[in-house]
N, C-alpha and C. Protein backbone atom coordinates (compact mmCIF):
# COMPACT_ATOMS: atom_id res chain seq x y z
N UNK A 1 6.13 -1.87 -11.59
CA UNK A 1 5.13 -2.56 -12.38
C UNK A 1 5.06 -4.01 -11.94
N UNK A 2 3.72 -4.68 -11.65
CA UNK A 2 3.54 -5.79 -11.39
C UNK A 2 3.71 -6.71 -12.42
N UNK A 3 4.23 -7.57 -12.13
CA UNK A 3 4.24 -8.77 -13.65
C UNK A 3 3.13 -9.07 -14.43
N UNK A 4 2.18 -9.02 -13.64
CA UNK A 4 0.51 -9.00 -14.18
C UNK A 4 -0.15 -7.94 -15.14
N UNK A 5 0.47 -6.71 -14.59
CA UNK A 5 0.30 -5.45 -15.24
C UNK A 5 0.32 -5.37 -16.32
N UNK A 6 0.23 -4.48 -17.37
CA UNK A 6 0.50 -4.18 -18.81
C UNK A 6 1.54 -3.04 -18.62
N UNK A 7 2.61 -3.07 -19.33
CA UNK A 7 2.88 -1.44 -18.84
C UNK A 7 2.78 -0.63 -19.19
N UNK A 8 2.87 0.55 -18.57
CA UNK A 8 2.56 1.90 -18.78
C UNK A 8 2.74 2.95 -19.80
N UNK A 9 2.17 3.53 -20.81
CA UNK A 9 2.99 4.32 -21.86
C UNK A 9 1.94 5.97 -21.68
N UNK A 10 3.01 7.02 -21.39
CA UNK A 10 2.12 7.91 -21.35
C UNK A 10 2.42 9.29 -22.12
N UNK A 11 1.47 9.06 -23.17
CA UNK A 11 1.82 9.28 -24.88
C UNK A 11 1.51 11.38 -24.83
N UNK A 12 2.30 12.43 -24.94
CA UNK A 12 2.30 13.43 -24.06
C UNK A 12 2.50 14.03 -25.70
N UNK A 13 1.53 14.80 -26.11
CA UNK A 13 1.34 16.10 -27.28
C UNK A 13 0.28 17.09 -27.38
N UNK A 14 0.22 18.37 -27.96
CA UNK A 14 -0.78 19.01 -27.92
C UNK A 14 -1.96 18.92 -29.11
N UNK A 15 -1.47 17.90 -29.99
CA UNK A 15 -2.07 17.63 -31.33
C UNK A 15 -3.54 16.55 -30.41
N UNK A 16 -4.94 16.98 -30.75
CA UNK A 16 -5.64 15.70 -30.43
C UNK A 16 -4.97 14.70 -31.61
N UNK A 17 -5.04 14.65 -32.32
CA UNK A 17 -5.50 13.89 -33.29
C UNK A 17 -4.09 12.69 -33.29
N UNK A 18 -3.22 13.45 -32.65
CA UNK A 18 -1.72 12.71 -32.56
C UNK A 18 -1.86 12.04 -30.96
N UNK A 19 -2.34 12.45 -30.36
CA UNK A 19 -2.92 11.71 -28.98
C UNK A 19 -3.52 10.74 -29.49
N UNK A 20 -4.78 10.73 -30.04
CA UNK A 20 -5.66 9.55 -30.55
C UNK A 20 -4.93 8.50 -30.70
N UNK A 21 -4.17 8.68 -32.15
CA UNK A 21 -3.65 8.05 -32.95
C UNK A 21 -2.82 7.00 -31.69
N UNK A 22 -1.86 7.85 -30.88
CA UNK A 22 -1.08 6.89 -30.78
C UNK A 22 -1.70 6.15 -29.63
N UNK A 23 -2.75 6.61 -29.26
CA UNK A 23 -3.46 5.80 -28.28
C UNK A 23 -4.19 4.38 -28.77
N UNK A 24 -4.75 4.75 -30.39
CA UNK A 24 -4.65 3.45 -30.99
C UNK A 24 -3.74 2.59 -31.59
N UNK A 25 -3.02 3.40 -31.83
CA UNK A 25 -1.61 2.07 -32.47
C UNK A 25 -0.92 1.12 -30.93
N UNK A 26 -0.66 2.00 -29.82
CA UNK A 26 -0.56 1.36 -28.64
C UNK A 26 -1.56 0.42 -27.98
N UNK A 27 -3.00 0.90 -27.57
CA UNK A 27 -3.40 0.38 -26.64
C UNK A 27 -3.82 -1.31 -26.42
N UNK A 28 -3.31 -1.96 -27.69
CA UNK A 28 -3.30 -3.37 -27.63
C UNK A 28 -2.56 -3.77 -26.53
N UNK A 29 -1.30 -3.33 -26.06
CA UNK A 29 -0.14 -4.30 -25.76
C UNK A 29 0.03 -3.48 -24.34
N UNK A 30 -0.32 -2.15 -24.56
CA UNK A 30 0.17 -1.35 -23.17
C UNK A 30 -0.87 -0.39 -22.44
N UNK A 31 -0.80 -0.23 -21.25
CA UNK A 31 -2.18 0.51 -20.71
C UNK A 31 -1.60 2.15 -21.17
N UNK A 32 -2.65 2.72 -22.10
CA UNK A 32 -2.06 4.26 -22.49
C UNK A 32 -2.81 5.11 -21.65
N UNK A 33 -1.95 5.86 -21.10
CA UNK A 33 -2.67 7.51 -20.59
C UNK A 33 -1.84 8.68 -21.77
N UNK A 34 -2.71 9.73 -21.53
CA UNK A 34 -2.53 10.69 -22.56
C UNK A 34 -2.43 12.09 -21.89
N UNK A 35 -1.89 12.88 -22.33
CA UNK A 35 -1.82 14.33 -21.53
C UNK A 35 -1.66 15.50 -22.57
N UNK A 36 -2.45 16.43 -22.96
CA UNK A 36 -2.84 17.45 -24.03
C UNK A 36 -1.04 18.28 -23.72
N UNK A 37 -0.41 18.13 -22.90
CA UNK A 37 0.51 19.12 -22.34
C UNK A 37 1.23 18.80 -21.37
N UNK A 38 2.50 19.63 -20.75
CA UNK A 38 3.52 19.48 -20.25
C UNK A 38 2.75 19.88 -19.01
N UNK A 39 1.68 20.60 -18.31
CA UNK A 39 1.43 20.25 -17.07
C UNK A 39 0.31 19.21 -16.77
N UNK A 40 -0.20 19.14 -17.45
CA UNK A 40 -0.74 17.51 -17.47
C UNK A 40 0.24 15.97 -17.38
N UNK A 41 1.24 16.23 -18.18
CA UNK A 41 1.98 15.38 -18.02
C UNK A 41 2.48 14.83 -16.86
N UNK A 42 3.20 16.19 -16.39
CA UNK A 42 3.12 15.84 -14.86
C UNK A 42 2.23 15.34 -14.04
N UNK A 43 1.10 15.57 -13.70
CA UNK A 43 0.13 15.30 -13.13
C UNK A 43 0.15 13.94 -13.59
N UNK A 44 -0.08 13.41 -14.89
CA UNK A 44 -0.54 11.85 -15.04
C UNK A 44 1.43 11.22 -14.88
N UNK A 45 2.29 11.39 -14.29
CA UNK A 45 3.55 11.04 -14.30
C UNK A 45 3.13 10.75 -13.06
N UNK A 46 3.52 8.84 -12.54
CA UNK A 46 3.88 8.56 -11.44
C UNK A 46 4.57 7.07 -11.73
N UNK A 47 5.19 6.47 -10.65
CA UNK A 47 6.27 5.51 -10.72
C UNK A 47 5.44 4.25 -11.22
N UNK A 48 4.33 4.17 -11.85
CA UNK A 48 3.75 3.09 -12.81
C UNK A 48 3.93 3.75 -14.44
N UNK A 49 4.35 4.62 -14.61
CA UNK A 49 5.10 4.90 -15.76
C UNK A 49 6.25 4.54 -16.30
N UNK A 50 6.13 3.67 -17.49
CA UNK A 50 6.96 2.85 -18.25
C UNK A 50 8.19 3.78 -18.77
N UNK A 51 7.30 4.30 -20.01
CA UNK A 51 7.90 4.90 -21.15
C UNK A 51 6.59 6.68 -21.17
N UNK A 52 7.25 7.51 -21.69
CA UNK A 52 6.79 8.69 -22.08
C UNK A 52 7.42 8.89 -23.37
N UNK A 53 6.00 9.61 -24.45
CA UNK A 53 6.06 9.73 -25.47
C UNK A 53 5.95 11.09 -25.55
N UNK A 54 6.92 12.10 -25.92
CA UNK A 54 6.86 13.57 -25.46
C UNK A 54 6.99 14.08 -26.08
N UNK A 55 6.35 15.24 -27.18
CA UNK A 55 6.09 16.22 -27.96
C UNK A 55 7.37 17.43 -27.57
N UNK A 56 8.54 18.13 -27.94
CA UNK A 56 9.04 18.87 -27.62
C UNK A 56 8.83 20.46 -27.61
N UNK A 57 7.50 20.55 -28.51
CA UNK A 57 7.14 21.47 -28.59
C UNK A 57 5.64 22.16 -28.67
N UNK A 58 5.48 22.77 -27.17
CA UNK A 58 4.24 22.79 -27.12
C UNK A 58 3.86 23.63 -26.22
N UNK A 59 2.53 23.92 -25.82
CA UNK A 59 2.46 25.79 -25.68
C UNK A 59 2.36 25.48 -23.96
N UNK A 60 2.47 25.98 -23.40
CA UNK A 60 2.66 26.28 -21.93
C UNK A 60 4.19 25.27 -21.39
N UNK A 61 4.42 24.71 -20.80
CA UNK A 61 5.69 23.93 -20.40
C UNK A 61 6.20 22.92 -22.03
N UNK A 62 7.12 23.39 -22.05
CA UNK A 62 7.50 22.47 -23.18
C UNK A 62 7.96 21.13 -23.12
N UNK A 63 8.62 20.26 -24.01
CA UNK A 63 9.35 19.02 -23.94
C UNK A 63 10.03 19.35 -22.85
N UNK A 64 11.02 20.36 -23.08
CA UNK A 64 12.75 20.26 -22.48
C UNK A 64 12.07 20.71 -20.91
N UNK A 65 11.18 21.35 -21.00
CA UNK A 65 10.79 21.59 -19.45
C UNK A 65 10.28 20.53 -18.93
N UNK A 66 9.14 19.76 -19.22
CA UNK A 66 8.94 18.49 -18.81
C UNK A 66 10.17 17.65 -18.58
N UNK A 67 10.87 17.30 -19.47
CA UNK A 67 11.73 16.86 -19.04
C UNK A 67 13.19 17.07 -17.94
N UNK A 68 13.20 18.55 -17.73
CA UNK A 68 13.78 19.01 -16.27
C UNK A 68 12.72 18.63 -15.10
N UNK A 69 11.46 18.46 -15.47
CA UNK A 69 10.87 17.87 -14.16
C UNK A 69 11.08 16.20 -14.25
N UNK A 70 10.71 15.93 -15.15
CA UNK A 70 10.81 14.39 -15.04
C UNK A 70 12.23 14.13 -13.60
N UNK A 71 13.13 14.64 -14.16
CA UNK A 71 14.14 13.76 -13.16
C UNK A 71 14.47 14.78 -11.82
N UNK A 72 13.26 15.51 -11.61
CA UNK A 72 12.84 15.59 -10.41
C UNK A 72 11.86 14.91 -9.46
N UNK A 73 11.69 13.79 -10.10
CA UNK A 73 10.44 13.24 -9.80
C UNK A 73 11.00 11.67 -9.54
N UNK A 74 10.06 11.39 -8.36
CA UNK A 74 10.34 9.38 -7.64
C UNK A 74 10.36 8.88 -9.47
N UNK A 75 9.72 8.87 -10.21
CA UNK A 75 9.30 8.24 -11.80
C UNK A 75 10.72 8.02 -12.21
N UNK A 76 10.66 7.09 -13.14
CA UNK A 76 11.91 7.47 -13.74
C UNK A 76 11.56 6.46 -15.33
N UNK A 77 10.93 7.26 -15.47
CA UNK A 77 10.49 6.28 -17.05
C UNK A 77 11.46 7.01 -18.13
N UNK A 78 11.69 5.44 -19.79
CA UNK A 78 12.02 5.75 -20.53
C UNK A 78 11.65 7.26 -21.42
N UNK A 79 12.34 7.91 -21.75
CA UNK A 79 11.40 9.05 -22.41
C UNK A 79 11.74 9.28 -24.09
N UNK A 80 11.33 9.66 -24.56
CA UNK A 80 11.36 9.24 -25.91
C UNK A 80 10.81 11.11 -26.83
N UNK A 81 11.53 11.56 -27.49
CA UNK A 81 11.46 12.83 -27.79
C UNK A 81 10.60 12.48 -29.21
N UNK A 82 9.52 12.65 -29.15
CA UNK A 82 8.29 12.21 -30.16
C UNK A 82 8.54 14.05 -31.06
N UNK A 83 8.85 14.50 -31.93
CA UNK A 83 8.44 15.64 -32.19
C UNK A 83 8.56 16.09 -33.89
N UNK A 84 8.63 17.17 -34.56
CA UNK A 84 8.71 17.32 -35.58
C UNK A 84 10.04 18.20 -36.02
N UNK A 85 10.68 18.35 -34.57
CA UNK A 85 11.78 19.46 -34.94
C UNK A 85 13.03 18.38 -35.28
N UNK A 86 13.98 19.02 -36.29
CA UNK A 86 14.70 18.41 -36.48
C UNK A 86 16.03 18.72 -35.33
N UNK A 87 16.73 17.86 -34.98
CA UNK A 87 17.57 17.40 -33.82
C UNK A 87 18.85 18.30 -34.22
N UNK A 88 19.07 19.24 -33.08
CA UNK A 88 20.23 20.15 -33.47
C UNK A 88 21.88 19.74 -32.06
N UNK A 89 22.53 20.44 -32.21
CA UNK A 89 23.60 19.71 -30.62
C UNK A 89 22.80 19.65 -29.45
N UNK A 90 22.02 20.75 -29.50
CA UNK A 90 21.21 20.88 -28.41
C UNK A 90 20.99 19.80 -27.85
N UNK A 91 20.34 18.53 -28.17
CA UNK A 91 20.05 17.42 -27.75
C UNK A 91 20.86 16.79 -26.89
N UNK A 92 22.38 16.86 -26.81
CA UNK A 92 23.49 16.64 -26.20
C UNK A 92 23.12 16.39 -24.55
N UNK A 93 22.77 17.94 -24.20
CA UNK A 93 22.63 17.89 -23.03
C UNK A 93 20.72 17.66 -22.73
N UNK A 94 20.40 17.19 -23.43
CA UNK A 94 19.08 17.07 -22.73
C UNK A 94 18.22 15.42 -22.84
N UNK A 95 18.10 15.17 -21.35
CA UNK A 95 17.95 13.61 -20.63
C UNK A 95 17.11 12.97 -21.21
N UNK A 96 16.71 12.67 -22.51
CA UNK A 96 16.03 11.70 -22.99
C UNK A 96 16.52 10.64 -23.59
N UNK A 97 15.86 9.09 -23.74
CA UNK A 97 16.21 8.14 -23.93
C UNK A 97 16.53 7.43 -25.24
N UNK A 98 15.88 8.60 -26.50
CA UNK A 98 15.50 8.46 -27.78
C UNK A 98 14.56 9.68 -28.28
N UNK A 99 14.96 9.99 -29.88
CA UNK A 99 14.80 11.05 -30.27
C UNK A 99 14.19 10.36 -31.53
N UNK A 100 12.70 10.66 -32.15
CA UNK A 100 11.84 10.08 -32.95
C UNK A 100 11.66 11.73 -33.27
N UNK A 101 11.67 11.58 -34.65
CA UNK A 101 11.30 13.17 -35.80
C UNK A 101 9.92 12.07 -36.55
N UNK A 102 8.85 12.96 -36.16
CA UNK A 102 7.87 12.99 -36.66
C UNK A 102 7.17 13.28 -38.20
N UNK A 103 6.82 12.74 -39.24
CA UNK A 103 5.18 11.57 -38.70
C UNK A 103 6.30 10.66 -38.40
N UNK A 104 5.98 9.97 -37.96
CA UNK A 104 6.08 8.53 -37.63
C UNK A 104 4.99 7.33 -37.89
N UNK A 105 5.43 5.98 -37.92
CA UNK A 105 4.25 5.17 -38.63
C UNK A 105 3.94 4.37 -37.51
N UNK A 106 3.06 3.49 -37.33
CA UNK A 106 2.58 2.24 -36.72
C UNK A 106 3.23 1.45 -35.98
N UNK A 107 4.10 0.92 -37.24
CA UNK A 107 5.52 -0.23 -36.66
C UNK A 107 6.59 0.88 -35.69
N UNK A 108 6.99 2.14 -36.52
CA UNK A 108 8.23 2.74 -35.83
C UNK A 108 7.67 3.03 -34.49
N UNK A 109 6.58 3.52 -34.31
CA UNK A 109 6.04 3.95 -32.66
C UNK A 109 5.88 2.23 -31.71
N UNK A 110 5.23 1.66 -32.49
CA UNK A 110 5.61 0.17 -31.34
C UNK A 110 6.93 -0.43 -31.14
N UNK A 111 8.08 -0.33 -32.22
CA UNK A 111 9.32 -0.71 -32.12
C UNK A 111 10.03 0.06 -31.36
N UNK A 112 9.78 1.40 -31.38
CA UNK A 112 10.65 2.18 -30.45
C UNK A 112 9.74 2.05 -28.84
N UNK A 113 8.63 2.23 -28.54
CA UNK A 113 8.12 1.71 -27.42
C UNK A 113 9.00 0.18 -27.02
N UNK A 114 8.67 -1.03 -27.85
CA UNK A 114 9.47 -2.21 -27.80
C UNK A 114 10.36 -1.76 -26.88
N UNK A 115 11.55 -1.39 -27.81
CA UNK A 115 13.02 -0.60 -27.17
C UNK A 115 13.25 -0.16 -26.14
N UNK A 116 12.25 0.82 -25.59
CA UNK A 116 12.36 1.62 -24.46
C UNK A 116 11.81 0.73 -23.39
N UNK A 117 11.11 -0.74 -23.67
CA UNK A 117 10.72 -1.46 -22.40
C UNK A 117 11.41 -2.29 -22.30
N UNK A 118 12.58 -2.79 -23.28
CA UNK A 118 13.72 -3.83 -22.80
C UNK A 118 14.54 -2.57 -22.44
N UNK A 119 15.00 -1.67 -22.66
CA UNK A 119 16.33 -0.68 -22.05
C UNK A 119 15.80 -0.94 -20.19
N UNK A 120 14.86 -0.90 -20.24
CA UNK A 120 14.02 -0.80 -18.67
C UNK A 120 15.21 -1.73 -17.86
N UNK A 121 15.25 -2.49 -18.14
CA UNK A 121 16.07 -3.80 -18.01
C UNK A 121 17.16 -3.60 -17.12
N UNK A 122 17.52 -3.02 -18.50
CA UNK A 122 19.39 -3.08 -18.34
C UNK A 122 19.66 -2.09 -16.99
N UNK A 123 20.81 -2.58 -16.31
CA UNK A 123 21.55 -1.44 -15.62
C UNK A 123 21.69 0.12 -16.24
N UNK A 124 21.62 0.98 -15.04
CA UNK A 124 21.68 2.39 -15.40
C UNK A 124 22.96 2.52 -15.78
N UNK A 125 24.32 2.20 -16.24
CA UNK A 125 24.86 2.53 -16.75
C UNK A 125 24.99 2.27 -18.33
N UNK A 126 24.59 0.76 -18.29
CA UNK A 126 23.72 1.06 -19.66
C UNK A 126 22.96 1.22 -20.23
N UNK A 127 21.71 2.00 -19.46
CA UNK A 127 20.64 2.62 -19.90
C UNK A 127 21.70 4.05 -20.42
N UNK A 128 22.48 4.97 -19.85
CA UNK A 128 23.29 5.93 -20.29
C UNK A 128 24.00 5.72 -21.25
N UNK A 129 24.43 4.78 -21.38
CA UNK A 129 25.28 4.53 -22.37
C UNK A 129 24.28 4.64 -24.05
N UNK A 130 23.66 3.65 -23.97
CA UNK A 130 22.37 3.77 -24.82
C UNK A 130 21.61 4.75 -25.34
N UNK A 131 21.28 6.04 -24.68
CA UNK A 131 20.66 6.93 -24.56
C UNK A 131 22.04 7.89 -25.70
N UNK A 132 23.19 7.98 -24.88
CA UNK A 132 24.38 8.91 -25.53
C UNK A 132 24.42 8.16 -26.77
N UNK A 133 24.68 7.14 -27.29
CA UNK A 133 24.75 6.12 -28.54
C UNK A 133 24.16 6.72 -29.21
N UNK A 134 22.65 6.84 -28.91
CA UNK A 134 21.37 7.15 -29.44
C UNK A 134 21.53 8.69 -30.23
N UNK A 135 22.06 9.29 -28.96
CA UNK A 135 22.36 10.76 -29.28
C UNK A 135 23.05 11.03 -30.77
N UNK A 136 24.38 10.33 -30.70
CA UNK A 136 25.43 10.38 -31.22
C UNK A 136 25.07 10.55 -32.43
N UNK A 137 24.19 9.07 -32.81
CA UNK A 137 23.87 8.25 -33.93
C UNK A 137 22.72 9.23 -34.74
N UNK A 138 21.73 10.06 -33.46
CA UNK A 138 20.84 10.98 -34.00
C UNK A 138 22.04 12.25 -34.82
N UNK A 139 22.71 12.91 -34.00
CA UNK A 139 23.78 13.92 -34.71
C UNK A 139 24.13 13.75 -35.98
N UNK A 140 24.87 12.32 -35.87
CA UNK A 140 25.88 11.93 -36.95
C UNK A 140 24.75 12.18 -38.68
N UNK A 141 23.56 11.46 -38.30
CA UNK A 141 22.61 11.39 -39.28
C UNK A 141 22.03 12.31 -39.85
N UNK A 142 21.90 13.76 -39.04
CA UNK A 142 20.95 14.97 -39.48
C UNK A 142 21.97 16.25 -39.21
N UNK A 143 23.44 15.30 -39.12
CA UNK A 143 24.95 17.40 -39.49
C UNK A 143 26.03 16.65 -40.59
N UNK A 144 26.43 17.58 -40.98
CA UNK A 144 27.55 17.71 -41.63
C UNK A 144 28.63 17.08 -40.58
N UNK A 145 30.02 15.93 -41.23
CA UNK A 145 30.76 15.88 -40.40
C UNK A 145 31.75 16.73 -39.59
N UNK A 146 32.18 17.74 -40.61
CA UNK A 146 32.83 18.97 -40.18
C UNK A 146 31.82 19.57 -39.50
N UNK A 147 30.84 19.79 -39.37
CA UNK A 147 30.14 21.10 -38.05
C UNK A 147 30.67 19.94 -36.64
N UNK A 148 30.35 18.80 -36.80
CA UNK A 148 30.89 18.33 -35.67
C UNK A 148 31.68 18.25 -34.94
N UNK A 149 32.90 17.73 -35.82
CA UNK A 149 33.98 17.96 -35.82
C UNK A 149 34.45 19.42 -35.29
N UNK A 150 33.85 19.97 -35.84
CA UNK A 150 34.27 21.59 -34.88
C UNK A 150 33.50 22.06 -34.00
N UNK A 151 32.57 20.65 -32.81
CA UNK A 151 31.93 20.86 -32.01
C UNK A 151 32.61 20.25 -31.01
N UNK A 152 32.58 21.44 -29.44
CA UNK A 152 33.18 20.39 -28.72
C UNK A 152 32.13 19.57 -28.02
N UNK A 153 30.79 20.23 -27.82
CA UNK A 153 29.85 19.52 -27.19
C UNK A 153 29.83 17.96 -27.77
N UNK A 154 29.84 17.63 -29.40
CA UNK A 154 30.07 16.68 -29.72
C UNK A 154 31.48 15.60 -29.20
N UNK A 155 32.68 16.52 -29.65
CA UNK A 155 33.77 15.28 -29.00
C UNK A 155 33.61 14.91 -27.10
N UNK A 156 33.07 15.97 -26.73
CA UNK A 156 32.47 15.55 -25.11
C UNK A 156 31.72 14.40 -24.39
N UNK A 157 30.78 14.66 -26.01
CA UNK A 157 29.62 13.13 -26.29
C UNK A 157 30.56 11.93 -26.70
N UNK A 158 31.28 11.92 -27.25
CA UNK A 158 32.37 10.66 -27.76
C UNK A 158 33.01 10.12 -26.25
N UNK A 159 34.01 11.16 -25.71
CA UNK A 159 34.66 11.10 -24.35
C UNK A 159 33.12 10.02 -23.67
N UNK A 160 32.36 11.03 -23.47
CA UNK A 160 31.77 10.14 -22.25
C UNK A 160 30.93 8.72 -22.59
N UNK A 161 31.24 8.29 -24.50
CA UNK A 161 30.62 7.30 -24.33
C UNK A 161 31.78 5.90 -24.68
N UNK A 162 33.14 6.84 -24.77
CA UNK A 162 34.13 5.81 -24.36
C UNK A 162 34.61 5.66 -22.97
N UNK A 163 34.49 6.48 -22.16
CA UNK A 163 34.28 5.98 -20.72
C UNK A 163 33.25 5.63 -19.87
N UNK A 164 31.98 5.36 -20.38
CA UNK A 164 31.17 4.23 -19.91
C UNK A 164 31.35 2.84 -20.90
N UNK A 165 32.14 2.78 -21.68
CA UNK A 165 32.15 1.82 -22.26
C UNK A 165 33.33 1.21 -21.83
N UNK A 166 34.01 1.65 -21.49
CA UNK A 166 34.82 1.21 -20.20
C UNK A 166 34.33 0.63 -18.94
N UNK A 167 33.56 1.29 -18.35
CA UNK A 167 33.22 1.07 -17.17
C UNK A 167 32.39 0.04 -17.44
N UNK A 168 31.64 -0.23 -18.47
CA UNK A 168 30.67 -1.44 -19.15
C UNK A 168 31.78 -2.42 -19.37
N UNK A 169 32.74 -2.78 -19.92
CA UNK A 169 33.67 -3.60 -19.73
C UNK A 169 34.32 -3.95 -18.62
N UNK A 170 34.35 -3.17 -18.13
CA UNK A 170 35.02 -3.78 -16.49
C UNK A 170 34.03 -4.73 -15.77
N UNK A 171 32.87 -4.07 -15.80
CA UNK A 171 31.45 -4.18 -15.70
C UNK A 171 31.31 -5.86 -15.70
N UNK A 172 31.33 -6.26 -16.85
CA UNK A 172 31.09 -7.34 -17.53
C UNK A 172 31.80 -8.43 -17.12
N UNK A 173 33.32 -8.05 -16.23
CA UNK A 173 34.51 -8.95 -16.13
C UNK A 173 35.12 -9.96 -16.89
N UNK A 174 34.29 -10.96 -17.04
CA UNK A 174 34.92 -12.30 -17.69
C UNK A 174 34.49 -11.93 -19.13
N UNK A 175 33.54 -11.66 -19.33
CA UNK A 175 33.23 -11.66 -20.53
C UNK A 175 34.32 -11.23 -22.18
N UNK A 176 34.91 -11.73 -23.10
CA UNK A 176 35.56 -11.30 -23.88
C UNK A 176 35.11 -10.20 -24.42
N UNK A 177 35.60 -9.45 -25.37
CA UNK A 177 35.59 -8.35 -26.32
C UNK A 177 34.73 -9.05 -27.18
N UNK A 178 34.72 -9.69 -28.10
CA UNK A 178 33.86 -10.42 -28.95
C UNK A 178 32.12 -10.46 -28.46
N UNK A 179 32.21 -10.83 -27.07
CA UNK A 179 30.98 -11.31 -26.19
C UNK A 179 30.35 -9.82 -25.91
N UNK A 180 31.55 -9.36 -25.67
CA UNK A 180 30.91 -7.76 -25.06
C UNK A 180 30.45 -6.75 -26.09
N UNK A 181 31.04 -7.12 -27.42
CA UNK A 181 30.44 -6.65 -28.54
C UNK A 181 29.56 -7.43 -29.11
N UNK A 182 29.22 -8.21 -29.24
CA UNK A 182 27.54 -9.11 -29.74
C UNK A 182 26.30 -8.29 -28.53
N UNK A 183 26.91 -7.84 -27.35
CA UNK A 183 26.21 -7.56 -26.04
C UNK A 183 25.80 -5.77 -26.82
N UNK A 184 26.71 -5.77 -27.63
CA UNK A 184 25.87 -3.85 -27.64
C UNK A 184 25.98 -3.90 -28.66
N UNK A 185 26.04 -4.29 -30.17
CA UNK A 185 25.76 -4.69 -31.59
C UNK A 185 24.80 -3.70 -31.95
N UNK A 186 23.59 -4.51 -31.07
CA UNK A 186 22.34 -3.93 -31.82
C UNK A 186 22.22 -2.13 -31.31
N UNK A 187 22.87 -1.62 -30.37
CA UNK A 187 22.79 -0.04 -30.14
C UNK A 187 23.43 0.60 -31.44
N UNK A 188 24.11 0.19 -32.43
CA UNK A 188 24.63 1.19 -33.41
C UNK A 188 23.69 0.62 -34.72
């Protein structure tokens, strides 16, 4: 993206009316493309893509399939799981950046866009880090602590987000514990 540019948001459901919408709550601040579906999506997916706003469920290629193509692809935009299903372990293993349960309002769709264009930023290890946080924080909120607890996919998710948080500390070098926690505060 050129500095001049607006960037890119490419807002991906089979609902018109949820296309519209978020094409108007966005298109002040960011250039929106829209795609009825997961092979459209593709098609309008190229490396001037910011952020993707992605419906998980929808009739010909779904979310989770779009998103096995996404990171087959030069692109590598934020992706953001726009949908109405509620978030089961499943999510664990699947590469998105943020998980939004639908309706959603005005402010929450520009704040989480916001989000996903400063993560742009950061190093890919803490773009991962962020993303698993995200995960975590989605789990913790919509299970019981015991189903977790007797999940290993979950303590797997813990493991790997205390060893990038490691590697984010090493990362950082000089920086204190204090410093390095004001630095990721706002992810929990």
């Amino acid at each position: 993206m050129d500095q001049s540019d607006p960037p890119v948001v490419l807002a991906v459901d089979d609902d018109d009316d949820v296309r519209t919408t978020y094409e108007l709550w966005l298109n002040r601040d960011w250039e929106v493309r829209t795609a009825s579906g997961g092979e459209e999506a593709l098609e309008e997916l190229d490396p001037a893509v910011d952020v993707v706003l992605l419906d998980r469920m929808m009739p010909g290629l779904s979310g989770r399939d779009v998103l096995a193509a996404i990171g087959d692809r030069e692109a590598d935009p934020q992706v953001v799981m726009m949908t109405a299903v509620d978030p089961g372990l499943d999510i664990v293993e699947m590469p998105f950046d943020s998980y939004v349960t639908k309706p959603v309002d005005r402010d929450e769709l520009n704040d989480t866009v916001d989000t996903m264009l400063e993560r742009r930023e950061y190093d890919d290890r803490l773009q991962a880090y962020y993303a698993l946080v995200e995960k975590r924080a989605t789990l913790e909120a919509e299970n019981t602590e015991s189903a977790l607890q007797d999940d290993e996919r979950y303590h797997e998710l813990g493991d790997r987000i205390e060893e990038l948080e490691g590697e984010l500390h090493a990362e950082m070098g000089d920086m204190d514990t204090a410093e390095f926690a004001a630095l990721l505060d706002d992810v929990v």
